[in-house]
N, C-alpha and C. Protein backbone atom coordinates (compact mmCIF):
# COMPACT_ATOMS: atom_id res chain seq x y z
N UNK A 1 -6.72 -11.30 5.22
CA UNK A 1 -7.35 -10.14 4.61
C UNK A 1 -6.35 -9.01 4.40
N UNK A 2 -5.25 -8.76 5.18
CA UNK A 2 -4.44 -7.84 5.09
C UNK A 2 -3.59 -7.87 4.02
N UNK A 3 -3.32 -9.21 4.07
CA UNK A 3 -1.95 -9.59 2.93
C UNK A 3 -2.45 -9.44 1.28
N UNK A 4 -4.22 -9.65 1.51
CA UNK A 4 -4.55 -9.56 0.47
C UNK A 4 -4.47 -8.17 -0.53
N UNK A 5 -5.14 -7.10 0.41
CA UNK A 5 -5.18 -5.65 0.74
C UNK A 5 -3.68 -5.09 0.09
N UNK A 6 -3.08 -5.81 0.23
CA UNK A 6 -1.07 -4.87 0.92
C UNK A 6 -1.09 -5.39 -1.29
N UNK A 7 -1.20 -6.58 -1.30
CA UNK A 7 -1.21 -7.50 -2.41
C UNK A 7 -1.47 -6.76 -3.48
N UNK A 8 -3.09 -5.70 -3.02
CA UNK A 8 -3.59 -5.13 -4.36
C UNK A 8 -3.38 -3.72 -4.09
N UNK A 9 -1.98 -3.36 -3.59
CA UNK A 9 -1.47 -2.35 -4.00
C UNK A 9 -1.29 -1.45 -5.32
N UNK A 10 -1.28 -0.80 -6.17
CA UNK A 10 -1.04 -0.37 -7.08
C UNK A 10 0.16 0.03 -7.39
N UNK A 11 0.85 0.01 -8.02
CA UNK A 11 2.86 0.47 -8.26
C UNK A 11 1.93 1.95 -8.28
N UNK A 12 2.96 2.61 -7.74
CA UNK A 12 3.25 4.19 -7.60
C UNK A 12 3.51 4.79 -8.98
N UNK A 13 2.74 5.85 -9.48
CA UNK A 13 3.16 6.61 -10.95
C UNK A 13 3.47 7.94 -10.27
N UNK A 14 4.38 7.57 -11.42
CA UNK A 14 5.10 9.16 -11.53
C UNK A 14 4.85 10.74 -10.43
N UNK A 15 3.49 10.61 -11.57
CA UNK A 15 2.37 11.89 -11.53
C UNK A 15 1.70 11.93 -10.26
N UNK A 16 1.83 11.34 -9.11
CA UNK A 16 1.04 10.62 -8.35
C UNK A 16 2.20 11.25 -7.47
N UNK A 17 3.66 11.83 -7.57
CA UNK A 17 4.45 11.85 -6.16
C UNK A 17 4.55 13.15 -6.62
N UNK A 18 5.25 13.70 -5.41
CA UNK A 18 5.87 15.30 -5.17
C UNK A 18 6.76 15.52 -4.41
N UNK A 19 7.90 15.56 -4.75
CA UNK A 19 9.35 15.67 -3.79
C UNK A 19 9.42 17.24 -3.62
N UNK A 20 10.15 17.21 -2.82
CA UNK A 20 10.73 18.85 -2.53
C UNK A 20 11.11 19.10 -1.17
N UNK A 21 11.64 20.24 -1.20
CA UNK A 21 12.57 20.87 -0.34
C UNK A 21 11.63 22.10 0.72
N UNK A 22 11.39 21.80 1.95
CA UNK A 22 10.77 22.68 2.97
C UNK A 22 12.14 23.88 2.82
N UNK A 23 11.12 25.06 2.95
CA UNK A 23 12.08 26.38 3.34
C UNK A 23 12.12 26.88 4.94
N UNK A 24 12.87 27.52 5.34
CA UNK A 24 12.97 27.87 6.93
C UNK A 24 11.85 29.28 7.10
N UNK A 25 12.20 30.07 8.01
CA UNK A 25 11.30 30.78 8.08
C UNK A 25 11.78 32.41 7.35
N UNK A 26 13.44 32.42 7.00
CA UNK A 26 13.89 33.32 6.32
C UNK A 26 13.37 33.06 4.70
N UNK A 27 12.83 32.03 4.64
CA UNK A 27 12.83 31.79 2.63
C UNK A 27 14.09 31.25 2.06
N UNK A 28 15.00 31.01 2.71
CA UNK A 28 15.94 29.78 2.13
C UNK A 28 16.03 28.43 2.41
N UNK A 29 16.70 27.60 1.56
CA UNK A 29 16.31 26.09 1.26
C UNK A 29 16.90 25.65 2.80
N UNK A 30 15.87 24.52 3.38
CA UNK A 30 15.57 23.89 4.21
C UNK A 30 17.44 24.18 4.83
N UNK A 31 17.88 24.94 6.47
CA UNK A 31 18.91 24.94 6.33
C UNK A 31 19.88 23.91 7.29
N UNK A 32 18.85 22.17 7.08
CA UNK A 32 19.41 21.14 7.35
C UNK A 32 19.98 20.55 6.11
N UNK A 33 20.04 21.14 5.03
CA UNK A 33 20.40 20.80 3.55
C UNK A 33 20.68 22.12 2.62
N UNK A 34 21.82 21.87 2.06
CA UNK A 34 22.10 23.09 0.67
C UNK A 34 22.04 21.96 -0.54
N UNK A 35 21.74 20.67 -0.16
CA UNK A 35 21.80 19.97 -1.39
C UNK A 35 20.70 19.41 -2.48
N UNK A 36 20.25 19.18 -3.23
CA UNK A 36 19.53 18.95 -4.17
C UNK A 36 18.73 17.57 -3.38
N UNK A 37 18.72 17.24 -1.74
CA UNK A 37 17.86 16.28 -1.43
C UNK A 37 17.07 16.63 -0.90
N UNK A 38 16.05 16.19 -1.55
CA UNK A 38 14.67 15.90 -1.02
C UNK A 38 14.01 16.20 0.49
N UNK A 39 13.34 16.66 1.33
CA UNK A 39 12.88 16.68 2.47
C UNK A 39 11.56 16.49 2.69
N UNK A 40 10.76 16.44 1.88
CA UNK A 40 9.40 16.74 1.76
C UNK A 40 9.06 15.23 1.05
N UNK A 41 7.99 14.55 0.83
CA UNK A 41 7.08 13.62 -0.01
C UNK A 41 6.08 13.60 0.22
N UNK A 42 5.54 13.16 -0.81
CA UNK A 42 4.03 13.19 -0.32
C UNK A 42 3.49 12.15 -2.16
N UNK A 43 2.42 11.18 -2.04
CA UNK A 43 2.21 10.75 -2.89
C UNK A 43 0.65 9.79 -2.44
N UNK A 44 0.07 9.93 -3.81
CA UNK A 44 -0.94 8.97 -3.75
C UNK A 44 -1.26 8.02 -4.20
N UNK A 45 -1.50 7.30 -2.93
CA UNK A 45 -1.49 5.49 -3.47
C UNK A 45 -2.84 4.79 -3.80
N UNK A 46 -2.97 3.83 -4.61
CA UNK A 46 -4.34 3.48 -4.84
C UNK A 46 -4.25 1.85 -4.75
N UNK A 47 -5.38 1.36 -4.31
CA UNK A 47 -5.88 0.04 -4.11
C UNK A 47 -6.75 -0.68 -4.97
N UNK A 48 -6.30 -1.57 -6.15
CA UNK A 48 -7.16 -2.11 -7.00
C UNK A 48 -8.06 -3.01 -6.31
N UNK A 49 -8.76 -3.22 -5.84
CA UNK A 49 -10.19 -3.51 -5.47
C UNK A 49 -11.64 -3.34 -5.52
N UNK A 50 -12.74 -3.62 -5.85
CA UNK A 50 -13.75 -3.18 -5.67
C UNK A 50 -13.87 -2.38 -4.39
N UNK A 51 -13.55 -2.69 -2.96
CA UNK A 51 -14.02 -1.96 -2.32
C UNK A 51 -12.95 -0.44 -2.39
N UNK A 52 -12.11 0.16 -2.66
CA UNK A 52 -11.62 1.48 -2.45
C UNK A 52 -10.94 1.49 -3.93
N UNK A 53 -12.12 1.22 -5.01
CA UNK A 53 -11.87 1.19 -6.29
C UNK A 53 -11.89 2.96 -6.74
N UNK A 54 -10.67 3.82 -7.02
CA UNK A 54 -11.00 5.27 -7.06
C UNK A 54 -10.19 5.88 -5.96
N UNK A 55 -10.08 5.50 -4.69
CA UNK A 55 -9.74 6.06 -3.32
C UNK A 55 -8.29 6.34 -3.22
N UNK A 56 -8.06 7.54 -3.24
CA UNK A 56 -6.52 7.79 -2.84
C UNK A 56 -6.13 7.52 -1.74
N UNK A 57 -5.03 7.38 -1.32
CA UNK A 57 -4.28 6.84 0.29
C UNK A 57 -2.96 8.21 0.09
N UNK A 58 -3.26 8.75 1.00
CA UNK A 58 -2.66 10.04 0.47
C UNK A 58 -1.38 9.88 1.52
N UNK A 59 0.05 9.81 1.30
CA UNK A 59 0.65 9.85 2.16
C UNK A 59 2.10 11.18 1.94
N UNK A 60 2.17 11.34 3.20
CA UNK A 60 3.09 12.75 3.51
C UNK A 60 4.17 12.36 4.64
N UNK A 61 5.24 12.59 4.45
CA UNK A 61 5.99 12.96 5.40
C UNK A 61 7.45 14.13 4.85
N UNK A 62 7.96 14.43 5.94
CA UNK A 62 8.82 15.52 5.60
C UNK A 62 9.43 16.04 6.87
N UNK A 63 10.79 16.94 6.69
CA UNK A 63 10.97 17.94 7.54
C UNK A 63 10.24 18.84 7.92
N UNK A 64 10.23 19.33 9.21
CA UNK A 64 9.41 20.67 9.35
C UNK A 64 7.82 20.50 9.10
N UNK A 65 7.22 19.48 9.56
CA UNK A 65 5.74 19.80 9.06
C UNK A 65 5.35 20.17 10.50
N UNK A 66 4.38 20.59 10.37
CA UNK A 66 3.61 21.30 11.74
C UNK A 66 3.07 20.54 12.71
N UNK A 67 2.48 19.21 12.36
CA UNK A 67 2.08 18.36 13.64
C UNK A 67 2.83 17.09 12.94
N UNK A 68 2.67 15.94 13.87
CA UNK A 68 2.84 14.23 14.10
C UNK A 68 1.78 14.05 14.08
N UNK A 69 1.50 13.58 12.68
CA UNK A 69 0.29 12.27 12.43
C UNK A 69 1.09 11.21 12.33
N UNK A 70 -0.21 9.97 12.50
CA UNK A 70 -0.07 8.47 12.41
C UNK A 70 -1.35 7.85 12.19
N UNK A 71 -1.63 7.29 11.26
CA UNK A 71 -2.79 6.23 11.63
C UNK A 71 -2.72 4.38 12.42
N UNK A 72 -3.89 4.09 13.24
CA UNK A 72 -3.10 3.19 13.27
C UNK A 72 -3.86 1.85 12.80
């Protein structure tokens, strides 16, 4: 059932991600980086299936976020 699930993944669009750069607490760029990389993502994934036909899978990670989530 899982493999099936993982299977009817959807490819990732475009419009669907959001890169970027966390700032510190002065308002300048993240100051584990001065470079044009990325620290932040976050994007939504979808599952062609009838059952979570519509349902975003919303995923985030990054520098600097405020708590440790996990699902398990």
């Amino acid at each position: 059932m899982q493999v099936k699930v993982l299977r009817s993944i959807r490819k990732v669009d475009i419009e669907d991600v959001v890169l970027g750069q966390l700032k510190d607490a002065s308002g300048d760029v993240d100051r584990y980086t001065k470079s044009m990389t990325p620290t932040y993502f976050a994007a939504a994934m979808y599952i062609d299936n009838a059952r979570w036909d519509g349902v975003p899978f919303l995923i985030k990670t990054g520098m600097g976020l405020m708590e440790n989530r996990y699902s398990r």
